[in-house]
C-alpha atoms as a PDB file:
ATOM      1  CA  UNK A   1     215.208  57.359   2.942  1.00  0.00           C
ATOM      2  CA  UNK A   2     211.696  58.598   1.388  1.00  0.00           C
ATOM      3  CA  UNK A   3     209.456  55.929  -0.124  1.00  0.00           C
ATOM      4  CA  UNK A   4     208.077  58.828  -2.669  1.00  0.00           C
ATOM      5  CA  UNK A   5     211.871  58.958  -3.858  1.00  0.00           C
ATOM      6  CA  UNK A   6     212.030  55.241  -4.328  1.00  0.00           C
ATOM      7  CA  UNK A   7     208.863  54.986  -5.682  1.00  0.00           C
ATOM      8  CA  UNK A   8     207.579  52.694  -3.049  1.00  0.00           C
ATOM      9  CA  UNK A   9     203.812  52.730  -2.652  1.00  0.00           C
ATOM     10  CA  UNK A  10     203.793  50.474   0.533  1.00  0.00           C
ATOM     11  CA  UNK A  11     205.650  47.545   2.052  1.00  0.00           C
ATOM     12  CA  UNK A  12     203.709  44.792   3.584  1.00  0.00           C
ATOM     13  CA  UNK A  13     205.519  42.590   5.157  1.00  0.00           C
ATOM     14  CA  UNK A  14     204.351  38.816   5.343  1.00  0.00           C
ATOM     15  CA  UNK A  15     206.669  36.447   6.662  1.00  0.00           C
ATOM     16  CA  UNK A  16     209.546  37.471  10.114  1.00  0.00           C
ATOM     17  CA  UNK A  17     212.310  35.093  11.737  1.00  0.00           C
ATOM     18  CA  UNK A  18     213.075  36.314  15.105  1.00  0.00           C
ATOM     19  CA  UNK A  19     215.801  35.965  17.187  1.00  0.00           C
ATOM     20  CA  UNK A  20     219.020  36.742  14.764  1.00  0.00           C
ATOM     21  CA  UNK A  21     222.107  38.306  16.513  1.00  0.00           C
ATOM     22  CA  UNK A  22     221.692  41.709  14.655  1.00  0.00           C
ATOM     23  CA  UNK A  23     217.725  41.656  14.759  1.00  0.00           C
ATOM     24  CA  UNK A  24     214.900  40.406  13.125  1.00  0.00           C
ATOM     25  CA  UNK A  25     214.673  39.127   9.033  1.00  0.00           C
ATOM     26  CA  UNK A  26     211.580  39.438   7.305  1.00  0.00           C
ATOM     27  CA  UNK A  27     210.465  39.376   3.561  1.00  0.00           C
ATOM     28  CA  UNK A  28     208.019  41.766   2.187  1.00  0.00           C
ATOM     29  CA  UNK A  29     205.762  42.782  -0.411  1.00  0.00           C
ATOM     30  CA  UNK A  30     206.811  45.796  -1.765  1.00  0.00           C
ATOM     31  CA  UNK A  31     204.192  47.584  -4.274  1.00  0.00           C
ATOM     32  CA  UNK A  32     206.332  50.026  -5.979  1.00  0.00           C
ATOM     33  CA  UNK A  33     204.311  53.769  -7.395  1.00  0.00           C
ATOM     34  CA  UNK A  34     203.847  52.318 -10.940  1.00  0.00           C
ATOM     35  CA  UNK A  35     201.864  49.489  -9.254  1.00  0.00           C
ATOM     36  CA  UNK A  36     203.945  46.466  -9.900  1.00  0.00           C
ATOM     37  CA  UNK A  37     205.186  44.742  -6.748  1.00  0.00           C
ATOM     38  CA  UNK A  38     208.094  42.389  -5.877  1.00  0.00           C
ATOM     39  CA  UNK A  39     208.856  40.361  -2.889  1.00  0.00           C
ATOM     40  CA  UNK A  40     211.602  41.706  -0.689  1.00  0.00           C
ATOM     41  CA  UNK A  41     214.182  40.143   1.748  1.00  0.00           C
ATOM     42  CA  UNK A  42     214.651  42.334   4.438  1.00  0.00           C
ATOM     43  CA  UNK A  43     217.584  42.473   6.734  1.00  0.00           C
ATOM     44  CA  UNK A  44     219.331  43.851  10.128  1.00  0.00           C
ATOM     45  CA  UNK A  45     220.687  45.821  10.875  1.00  0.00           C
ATOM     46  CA  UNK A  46     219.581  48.951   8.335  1.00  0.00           C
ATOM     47  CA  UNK A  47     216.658  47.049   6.361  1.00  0.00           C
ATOM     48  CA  UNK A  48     217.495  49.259   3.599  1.00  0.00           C
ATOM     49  CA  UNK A  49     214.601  48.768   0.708  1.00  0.00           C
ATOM     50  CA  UNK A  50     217.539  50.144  -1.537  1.00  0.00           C
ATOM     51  CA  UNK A  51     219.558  46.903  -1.005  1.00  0.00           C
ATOM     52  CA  UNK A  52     217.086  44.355  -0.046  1.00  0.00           C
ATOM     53  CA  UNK A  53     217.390  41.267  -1.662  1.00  0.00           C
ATOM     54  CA  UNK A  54     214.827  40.609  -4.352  1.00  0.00           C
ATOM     55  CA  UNK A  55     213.127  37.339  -3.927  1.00  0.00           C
ATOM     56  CA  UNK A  56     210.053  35.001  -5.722  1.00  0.00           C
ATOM     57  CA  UNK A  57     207.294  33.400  -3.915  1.00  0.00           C
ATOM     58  CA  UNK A  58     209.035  29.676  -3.756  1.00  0.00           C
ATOM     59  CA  UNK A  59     211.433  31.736  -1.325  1.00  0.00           C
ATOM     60  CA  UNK A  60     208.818  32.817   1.030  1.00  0.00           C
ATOM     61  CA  UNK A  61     207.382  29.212   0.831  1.00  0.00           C
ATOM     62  CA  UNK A  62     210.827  27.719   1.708  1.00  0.00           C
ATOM     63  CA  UNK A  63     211.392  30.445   4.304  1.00  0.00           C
ATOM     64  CA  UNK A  64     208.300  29.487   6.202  1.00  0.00           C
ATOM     65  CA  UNK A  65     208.621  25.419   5.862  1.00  0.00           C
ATOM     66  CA  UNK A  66     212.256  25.148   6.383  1.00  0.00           C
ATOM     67  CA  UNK A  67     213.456  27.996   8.315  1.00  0.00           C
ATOM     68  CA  UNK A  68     211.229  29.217  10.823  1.00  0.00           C
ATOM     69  CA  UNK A  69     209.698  32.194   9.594  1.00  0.00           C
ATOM     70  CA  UNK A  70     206.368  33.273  11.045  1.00  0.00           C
ATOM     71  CA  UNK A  71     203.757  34.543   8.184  1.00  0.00           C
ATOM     72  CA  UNK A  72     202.239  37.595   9.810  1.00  0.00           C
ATOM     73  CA  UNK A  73     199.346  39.785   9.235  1.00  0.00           C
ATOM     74  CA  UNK A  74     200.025  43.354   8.815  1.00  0.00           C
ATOM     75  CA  UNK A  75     198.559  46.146   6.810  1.00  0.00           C
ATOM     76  CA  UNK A  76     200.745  47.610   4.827  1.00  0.00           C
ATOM     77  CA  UNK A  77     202.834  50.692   5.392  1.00  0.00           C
ATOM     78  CA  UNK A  78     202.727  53.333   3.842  1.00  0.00           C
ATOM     79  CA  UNK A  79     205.486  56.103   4.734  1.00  0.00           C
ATOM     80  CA  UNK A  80     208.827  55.989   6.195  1.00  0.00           C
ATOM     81  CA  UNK A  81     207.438  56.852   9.954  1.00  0.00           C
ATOM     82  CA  UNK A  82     205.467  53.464   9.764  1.00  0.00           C
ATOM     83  CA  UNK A  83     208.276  51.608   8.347  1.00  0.00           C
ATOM     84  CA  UNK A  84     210.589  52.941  11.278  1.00  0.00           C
ATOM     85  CA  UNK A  85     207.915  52.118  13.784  1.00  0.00           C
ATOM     86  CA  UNK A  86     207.281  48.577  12.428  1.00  0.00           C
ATOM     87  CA  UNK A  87     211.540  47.928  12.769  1.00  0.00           C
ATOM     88  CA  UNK A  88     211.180  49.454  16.464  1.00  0.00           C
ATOM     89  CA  UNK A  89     208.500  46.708  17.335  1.00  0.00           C
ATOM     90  CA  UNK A  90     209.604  44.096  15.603  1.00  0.00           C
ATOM     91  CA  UNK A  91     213.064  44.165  17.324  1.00  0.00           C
ATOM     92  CA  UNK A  92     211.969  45.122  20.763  1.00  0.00           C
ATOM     93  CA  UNK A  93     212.119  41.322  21.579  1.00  0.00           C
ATOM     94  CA  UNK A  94     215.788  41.358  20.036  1.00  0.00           C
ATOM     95  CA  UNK A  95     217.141  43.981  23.075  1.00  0.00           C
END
């Protein structure tokens, strides 16, 4: 995977549920090269932005009311090596 080959700009990610079986969900802002963005459903256990699950703000609403996600506050990423690194620490918890 290569974000320049997706034409991913950066993923932000804004909202995580902890605790799953296979590892951590989360949904993210994804700001694609031509500058339009989309929100993103991210998960376990390959959180591949290929298949994500596109998704609309009344999702991320819902997600955080009903179902336990945790809004978060991270910069965004910006290349494949900070994507991995965010899944390793996200997931350490999960082990």
């Amino acid at each position: 995977m290569n974000f320049k080959e997706m034409g991913v700009q950066t993923v932000e990610p804004l909202a995580v549920l902890e605790g799953g079986i296979n590892g951590v969900k989360f949904i993210a802002r994804t700001t694609m090269n031509d500058g339009q963005s989309q929100l993103m459903f991210m998960v376990p256990p390959n959180y591949d932005l290929k298949t994500a699950v596109l998704t609309d703000e009344e999702v991320l609403e819902t997600a955080v009311i009903k179902h336990g996600y945790g809004l978060v506050d991270h910069k965004p990423i910006e290349s494949v090596e900070e994507y991995e690194e965010y899944l390793r620490e996200i997931n350490k918890a999960n082990k």
